[in-house]
Protein backbone atom coordinates (compact mmCIF):
# COMPACT_ATOMS: atom_id res chain seq x y z
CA UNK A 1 126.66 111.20 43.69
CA UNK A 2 126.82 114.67 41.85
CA UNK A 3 124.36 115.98 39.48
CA UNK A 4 126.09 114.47 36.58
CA UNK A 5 125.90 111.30 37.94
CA UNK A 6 122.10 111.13 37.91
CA UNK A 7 122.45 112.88 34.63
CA UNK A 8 124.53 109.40 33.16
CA UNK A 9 121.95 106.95 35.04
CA UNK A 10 118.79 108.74 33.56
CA UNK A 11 120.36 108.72 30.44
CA UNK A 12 120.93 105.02 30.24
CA UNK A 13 118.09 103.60 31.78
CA UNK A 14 117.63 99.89 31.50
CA UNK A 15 114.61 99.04 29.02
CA UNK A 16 112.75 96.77 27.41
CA UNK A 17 113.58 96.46 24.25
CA UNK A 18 110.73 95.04 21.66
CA UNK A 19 111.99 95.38 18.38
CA UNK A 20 113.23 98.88 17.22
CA UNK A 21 110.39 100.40 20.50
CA UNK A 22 112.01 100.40 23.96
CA UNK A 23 109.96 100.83 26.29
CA UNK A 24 108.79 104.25 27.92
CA UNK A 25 107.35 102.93 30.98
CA UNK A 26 110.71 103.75 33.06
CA UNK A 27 110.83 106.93 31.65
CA UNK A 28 107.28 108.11 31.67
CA UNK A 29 106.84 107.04 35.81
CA UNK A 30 110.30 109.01 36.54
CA UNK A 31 109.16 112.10 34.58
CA UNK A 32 105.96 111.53 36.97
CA UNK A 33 107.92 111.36 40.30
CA UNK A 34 109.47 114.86 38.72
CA UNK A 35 105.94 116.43 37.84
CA UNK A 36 105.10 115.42 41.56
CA UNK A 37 108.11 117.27 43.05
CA UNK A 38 107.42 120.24 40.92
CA UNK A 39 103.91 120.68 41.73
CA UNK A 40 104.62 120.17 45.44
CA UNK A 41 102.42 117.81 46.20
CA UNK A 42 105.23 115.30 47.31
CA UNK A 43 107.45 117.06 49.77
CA UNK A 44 108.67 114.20 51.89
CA UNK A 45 110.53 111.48 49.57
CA UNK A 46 107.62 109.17 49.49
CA UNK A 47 105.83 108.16 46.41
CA UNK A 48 102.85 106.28 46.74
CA UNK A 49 100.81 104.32 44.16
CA UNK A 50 98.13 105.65 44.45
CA UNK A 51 95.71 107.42 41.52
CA UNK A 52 97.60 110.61 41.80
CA UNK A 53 100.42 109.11 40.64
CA UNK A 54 99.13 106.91 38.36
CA UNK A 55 97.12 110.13 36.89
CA UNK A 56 100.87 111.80 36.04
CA UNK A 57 101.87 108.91 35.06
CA UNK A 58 99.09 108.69 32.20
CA UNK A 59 100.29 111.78 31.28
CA UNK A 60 103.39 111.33 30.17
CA UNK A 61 103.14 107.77 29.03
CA UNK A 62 100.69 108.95 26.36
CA UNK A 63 103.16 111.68 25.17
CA UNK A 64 105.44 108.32 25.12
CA UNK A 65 103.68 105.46 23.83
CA UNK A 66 103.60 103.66 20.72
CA UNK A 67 100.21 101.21 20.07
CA UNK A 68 101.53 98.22 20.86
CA UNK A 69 102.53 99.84 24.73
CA UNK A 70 100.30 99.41 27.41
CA UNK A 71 99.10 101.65 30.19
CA UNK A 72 101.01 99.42 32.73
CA UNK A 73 102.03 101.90 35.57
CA UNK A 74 102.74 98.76 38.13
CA UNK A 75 105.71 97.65 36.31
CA UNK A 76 107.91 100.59 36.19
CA UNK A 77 106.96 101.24 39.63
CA UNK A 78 108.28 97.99 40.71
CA UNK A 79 110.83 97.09 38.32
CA UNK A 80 112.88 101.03 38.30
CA UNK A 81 114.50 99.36 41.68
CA UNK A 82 117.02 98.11 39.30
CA UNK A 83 118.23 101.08 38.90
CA UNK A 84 120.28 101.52 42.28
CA UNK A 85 118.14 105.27 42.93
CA UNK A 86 114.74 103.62 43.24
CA UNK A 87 114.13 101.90 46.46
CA UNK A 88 110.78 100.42 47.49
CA UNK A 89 109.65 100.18 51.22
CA UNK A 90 108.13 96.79 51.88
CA UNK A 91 104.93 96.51 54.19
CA UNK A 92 105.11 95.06 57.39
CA UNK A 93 104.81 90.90 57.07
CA UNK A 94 105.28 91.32 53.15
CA UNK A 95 109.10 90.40 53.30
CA UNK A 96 109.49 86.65 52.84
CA UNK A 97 106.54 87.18 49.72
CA UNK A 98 108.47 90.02 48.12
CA UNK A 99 111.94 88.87 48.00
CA UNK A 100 110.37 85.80 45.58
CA UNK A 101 108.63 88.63 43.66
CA UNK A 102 110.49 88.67 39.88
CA UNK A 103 108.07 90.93 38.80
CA UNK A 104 104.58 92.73 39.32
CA UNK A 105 102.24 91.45 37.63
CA UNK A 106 99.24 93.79 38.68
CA UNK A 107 98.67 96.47 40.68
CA UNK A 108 97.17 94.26 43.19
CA UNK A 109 100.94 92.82 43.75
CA UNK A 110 101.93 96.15 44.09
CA UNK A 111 99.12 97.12 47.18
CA UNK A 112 100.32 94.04 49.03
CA UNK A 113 103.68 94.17 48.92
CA UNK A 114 104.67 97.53 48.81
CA UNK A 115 103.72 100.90 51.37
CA UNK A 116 106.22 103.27 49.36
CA UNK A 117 108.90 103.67 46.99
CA UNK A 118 111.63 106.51 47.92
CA UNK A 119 114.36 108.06 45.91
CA UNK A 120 118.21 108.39 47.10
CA UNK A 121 118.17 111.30 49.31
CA UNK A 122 120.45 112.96 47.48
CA UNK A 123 118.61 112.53 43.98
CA UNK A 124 115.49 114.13 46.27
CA UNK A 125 117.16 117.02 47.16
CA UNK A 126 118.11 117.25 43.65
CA UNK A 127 114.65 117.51 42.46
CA UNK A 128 113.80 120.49 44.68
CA UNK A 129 116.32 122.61 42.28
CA UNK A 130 114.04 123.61 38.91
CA UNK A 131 117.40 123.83 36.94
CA UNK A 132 118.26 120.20 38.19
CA UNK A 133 114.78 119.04 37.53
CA UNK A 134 115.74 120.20 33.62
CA UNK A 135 118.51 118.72 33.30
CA UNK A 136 117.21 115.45 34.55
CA UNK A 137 114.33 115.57 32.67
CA UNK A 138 116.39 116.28 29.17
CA UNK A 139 118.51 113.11 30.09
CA UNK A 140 115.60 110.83 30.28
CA UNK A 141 114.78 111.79 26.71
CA UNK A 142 118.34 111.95 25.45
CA UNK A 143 122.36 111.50 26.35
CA UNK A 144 123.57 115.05 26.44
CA UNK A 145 126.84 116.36 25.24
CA UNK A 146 128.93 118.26 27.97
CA UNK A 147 128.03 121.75 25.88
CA UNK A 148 124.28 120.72 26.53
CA UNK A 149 124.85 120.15 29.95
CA UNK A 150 126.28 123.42 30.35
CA UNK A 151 123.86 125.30 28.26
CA UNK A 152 120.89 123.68 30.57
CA UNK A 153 122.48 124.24 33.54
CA UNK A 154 123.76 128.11 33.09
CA UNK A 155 122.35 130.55 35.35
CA UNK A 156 121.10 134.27 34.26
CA UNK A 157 123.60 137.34 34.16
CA UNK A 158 126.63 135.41 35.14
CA UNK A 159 125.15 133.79 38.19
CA UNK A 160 127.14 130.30 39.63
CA UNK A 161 125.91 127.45 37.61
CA UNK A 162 124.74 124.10 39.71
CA UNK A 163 128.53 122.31 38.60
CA UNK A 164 130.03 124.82 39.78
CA UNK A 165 128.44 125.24 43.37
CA UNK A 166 128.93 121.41 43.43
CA UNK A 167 133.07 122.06 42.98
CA UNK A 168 132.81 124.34 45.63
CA UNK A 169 130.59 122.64 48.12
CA UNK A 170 133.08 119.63 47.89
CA UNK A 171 136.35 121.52 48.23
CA UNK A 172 134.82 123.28 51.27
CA UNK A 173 134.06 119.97 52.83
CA UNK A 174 137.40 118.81 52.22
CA UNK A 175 139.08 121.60 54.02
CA UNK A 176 136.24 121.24 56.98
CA UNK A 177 137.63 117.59 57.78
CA UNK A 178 141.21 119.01 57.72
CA UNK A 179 140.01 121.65 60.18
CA UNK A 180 137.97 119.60 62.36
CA UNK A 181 141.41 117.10 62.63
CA UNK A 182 143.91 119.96 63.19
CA UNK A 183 145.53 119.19 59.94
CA UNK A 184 147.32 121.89 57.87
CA UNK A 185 145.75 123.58 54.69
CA UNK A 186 146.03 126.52 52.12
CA UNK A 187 142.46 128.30 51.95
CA UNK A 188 144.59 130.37 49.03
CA UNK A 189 145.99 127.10 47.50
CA UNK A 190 142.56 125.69 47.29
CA UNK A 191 140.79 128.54 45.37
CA UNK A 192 143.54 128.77 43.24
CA UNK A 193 142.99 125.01 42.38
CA UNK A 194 139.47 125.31 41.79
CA UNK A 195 139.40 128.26 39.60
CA UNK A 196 139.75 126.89 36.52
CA UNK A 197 136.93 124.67 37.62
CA UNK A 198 134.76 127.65 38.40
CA UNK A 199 135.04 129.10 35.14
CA UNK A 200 138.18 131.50 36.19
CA UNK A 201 136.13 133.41 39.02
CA UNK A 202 138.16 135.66 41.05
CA UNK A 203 139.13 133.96 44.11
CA UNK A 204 137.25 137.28 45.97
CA UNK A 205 134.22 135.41 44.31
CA UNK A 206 135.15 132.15 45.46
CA UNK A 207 136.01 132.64 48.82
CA UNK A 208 132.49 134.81 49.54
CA UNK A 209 130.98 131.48 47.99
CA UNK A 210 132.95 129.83 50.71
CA UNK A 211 131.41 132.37 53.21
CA UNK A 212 127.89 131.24 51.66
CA UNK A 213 128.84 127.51 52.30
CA UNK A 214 129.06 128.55 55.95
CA UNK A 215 125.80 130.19 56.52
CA UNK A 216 124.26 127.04 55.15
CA UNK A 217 126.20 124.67 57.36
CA UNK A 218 125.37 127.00 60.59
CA UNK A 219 121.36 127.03 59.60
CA UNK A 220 121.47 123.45 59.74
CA UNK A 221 123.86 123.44 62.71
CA UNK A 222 126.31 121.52 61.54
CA UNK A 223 130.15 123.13 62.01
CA UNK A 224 131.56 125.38 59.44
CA UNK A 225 134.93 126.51 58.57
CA UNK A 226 135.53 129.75 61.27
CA UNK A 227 138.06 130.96 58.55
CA UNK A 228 135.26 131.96 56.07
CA UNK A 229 132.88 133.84 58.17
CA UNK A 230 129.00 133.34 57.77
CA UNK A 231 128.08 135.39 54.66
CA UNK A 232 123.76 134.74 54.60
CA UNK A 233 123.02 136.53 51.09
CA UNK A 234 123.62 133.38 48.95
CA UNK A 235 121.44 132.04 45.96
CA UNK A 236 118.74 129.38 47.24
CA UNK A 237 120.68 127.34 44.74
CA UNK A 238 123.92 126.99 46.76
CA UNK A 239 121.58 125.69 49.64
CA UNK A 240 120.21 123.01 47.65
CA UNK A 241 123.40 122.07 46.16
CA UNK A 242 124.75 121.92 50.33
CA UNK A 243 121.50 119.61 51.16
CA UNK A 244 121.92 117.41 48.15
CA UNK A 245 126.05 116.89 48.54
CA UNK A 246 125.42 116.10 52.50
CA UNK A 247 122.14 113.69 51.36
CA UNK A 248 124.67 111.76 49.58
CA UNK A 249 127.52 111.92 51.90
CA UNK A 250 125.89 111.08 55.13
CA UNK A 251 128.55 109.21 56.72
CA UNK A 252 130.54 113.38 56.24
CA UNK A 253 127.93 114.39 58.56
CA UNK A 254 128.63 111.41 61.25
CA UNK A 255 132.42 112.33 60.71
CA UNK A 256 132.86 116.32 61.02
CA UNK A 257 130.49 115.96 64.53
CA UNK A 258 132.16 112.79 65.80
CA UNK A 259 135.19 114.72 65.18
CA UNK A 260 133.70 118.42 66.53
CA UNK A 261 132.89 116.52 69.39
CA UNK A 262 136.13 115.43 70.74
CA UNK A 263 138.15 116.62 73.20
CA UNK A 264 141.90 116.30 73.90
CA UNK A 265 142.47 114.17 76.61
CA UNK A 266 145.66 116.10 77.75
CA UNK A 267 144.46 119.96 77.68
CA UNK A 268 146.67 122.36 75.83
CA UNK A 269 146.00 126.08 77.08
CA UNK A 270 148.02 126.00 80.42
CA UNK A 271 150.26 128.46 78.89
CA UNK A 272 147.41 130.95 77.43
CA UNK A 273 146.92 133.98 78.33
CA UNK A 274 143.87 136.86 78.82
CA UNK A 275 145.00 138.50 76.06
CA UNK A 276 145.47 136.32 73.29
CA UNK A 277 142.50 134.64 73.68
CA UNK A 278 139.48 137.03 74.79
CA UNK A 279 137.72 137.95 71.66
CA UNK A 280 136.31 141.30 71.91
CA UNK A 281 133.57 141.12 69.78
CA UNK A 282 130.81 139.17 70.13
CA UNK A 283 128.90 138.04 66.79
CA UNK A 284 126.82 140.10 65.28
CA UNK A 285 123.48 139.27 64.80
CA UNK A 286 122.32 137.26 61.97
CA UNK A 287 119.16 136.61 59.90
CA UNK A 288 117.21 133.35 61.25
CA UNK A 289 115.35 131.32 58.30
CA UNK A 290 112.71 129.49 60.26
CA UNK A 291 112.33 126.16 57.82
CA UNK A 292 111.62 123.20 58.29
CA UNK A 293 115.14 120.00 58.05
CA UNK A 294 115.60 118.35 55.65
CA UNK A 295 114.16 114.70 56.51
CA UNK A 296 117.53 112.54 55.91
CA UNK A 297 119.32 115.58 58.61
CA UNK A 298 116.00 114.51 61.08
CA UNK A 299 117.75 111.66 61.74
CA UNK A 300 120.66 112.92 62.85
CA UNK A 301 121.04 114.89 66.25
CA UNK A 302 122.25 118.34 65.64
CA UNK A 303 125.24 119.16 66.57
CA UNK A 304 124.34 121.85 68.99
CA UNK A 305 122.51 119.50 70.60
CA UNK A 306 125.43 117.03 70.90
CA UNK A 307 127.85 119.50 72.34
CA UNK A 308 124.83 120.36 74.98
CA UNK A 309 125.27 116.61 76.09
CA UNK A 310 128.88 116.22 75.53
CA UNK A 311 129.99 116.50 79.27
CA UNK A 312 133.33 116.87 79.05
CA UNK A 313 133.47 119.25 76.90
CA UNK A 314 131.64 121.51 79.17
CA UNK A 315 133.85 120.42 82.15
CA UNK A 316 137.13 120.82 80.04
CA UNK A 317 135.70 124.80 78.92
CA UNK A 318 134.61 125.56 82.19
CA UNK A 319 137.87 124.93 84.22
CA UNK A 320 139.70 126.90 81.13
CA UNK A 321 137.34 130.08 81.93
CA UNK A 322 138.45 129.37 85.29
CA UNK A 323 141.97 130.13 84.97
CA UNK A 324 141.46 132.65 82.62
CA UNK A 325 139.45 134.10 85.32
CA UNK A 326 141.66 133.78 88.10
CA UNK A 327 145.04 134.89 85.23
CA UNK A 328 142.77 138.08 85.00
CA UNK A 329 141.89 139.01 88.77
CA UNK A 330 145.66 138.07 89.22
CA UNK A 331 146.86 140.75 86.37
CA UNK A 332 144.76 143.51 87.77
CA UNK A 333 146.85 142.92 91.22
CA UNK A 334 143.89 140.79 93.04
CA UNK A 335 145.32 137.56 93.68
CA UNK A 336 143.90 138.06 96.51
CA UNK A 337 140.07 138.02 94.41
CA UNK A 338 141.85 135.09 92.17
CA UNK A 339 142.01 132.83 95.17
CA UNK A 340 138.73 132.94 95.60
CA UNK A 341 136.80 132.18 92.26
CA UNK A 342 134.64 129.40 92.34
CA UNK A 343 133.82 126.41 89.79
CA UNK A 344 130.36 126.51 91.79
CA UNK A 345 128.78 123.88 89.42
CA UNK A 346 131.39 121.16 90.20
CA UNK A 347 130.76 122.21 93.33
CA UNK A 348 127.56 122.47 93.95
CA UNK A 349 126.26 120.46 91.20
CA UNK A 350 124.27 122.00 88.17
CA UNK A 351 121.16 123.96 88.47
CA UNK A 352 122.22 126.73 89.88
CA UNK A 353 121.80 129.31 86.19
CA UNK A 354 125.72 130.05 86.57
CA UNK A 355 129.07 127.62 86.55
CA UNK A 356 131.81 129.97 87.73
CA UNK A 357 131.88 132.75 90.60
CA UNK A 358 133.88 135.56 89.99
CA UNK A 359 134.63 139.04 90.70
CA UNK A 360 134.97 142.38 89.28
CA UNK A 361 138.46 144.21 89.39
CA UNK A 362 137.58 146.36 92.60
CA UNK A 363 135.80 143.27 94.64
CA UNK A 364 132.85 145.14 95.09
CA UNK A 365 130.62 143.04 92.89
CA UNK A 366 130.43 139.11 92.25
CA UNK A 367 129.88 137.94 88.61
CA UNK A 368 128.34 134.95 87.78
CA UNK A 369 130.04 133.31 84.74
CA UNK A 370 127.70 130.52 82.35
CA UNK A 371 130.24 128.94 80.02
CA UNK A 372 128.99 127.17 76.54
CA UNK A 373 131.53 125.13 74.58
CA UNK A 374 131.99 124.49 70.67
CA UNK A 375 134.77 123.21 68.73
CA UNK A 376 133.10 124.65 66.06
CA UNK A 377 133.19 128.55 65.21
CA UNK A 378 131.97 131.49 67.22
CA UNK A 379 128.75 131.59 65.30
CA UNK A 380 127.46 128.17 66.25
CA UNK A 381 123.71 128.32 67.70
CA UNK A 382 124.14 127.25 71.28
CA UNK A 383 121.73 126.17 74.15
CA UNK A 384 119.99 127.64 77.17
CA UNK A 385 118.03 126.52 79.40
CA UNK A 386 115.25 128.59 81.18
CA UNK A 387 117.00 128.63 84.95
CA UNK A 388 120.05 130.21 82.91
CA UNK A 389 117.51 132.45 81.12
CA UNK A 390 115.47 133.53 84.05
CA UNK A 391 119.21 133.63 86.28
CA UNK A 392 120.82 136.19 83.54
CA UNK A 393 117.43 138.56 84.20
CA UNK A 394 117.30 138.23 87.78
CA UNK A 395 121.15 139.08 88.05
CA UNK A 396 121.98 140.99 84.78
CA UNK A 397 124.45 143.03 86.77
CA UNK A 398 126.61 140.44 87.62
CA UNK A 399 125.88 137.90 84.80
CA UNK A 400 128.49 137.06 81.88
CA UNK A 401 127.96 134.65 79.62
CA UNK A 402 131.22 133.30 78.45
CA UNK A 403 131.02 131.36 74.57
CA UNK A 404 133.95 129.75 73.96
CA UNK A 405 134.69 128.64 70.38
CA UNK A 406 137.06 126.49 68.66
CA UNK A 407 138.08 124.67 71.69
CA UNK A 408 140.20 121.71 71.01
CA UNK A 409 142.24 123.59 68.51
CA UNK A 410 142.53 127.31 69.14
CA UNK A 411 140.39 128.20 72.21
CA UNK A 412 138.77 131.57 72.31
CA UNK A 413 136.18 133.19 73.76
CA UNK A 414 133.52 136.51 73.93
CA UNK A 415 131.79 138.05 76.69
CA UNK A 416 127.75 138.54 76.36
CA UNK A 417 127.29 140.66 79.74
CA UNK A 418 123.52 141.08 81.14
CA UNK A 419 120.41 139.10 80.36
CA UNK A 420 121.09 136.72 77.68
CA UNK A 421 118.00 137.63 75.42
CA UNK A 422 119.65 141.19 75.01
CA UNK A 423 122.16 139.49 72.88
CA UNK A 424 120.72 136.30 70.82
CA UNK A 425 117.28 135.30 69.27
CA UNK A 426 115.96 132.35 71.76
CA UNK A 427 114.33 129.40 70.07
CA UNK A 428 111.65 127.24 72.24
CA UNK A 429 112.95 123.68 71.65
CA UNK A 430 111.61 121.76 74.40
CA UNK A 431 108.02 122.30 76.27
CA UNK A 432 106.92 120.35 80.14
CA UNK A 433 104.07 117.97 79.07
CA UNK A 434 101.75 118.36 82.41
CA UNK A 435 98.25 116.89 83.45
């Protein structure tokens, strides 16, 4: 759900009604969760009921209450799971008892039954954004008019409001699943659409949004368009409004790596040549943001990782850097050198730092070739292992690494020549446990 969405359901919250009062429990525990989220000191979508919440809670309700209300936190706590956004985790044995729960009726019910209660993902996210938190916060007191809405939500000195990143994040998605399936679309046809959406921007502005989109997508390593390269300068703003859209669209994130992952069963680069796809410069490189994922991404495996155990992928890049190889050799009037190249790790097996043997033009000097694979662009974070690492020092003369990028539809590749750390930032992601 958008922003708006949330906006409606705080708006229209289902309350008691007693007499011309309703009821501000609902509201006053929500605008607790939010004072939580703000203060940081809930920073993992779990909400406990425990004094510190019932403290905020206190809070507000007295800002709320008339004197016939009653300081009842327990209630709201268990009854706002009406509400579709509100879900409470049941304790371990507790599950026959609470599903013939109606109601709470003490706290006591509560500390039996119930460990946690936990937001939508996406609503979380949505409280990380101090605009959003505003905007939800105004709702619970009041149905806004779409002028309001606008007014709350405007940024300083022309800056993208959050409806407007959330036009853009979607539309970018959009064309990602057409890329990821080789289907056909207008990058110019879609920015034209969503101007009028984006408040007439120039479609300069739009598509270095689009750029923006991409360096979010790549920090979490997750595929990105390769049309709209990586631009990292983006407001933290368009990164929260990425992490809440793929919170609520989880089953996006399954697709577009399902998808990234495949591989055509019938290859179609026979008829390729050297020239039209060796990519002569490498990426440049690019600002890491060491942060922590977001917890709903946790439990999904990265899609680096997946490509690192997608087999035959690797196979399927490694015998196309072969004949490039030996098309090259062959060009340079050493067919001679061609006939001898080697795909040494189906023949030898893996392990050895290197996958193809090679040669330079004049013979003199073997190279040792490491291929990694994406479907995704040329930007994509890849893996290394430490005999690859430790191989591209020992033998930096002869060592190439070859990345090749958007396999399945429009292979390509660059050349990182020498020890690999020369070139990229190297990330420890896995450590030997030993006694």
């Amino acid at each position: 759900m958008s922003l708006l969405d949330y906006e409606k359901r705080f708006s229209t919250l289902r309350v008691n009604s007693g007499g011309a009062n309703k009821s501000p429990h609902k509201v006053a525990m929500l605008q607790a969760v939010i004072d939580l989220v703000e203060s940081g000191e809930v920073t993992n979508n779990r909400f406990y009921f425990d004094d510190n919440l019932k403290s905020y809670f206190t809070q507000r309700f007295q800002e709320l209450a008339s004197s016939s209300d009653r300081n009842n936190p327990h209630l709201p706590y268990f009854h706002l799971r009406s509400e579709g956004f509100w879900h409470l985790k049941v304790r371990p044995g507790q599950h026959d008892s609470y599903e013939q729960l109606k109601t709470a009726t003490s706290p006591g019910v509560i500390n039996t039954h119930i460990d946690h209660a936990y937001l939508d993902d996406e609503l979380f996210e949505l409280l990380g954004n101090q605009i959003a938190r505003e905007l939800l916060r105004s709702a619970l007191l009041t149905s806004l008019d779409e002028k309001s809405i606008r007014d709350l939500l405007q940024t300083e000195r022309g800056g993208w409001d959050w409806l407007e990143c959330e036009f853009l994040v979607n539309d970018y998605v959009t064309m990602l699943e057409k890329h990821l399936v080789g289907a056909s679309y207008s990058k110019a046809a879609h920015r034209r659409a969503l101007q009028p959406r984006l408040n007439n921007r120039s479609e300069g502005s739009i598509e270095y949004k689009h750029q923006n989109v991409s360096a979010v997508l790549l920090e979490l390593e997750l595929p990105y368009i390769p049309g709209y390269k990586p631009a990292f300068n983006y407001q933290q703003q368009l990164k929260q409004v990425v992490l809440s859209y793929l919170a609520g669209h989880q089953k996006i994130i399954d697709d577009v790596t399902v998808v990234a992952d495949n591989v055509a069963d019938e290859p179609e680069y026979y008829d390729l040549d050297w020239d039209s796809v060796f990519d002569p410069e490498p990426p440049e490189c690019i600002p890491h943001v060491a942060e922590g994922r977001p917890s709903y991404l946790a439990k999904r495996i990265g899609f680096s990782e997946r490509e690192r155990r997608n087999r035959q992928l690797g196979e399927r890049a490694e015998e196309f850097v072969l004949r490039m190889e030996k098309q090259r050799l062959t060009a340079q009037g050493r067919s001679d050198l061609a006939a001898e190249v080697e795909w040494s790790s189906k023949k030898h097996g893996d392990g050895l730092g290197f996958d193809i043997r090679s040669f330079d033009a004049t013979g003199d000097q073997e190279r040792f070739l490491e291929v990694k694979a994406t479907n995704s662009g040329k930007y994509l974070p890849f893996f290394i292992s430490e005999n690859e690492r430790a191989f591209s020092n020992d033998f930096s003369d002869a060592f190439r690494l070859y990345r090749v990028y958007e396999f399945t539809n429009s292979p390509r590749f660059f050349i990182l020549p020498g020890a690999i750390e020369q070139h990229v930032h190297l990330l420890p992601q896995n450590y030997r446990a030993r006694f």
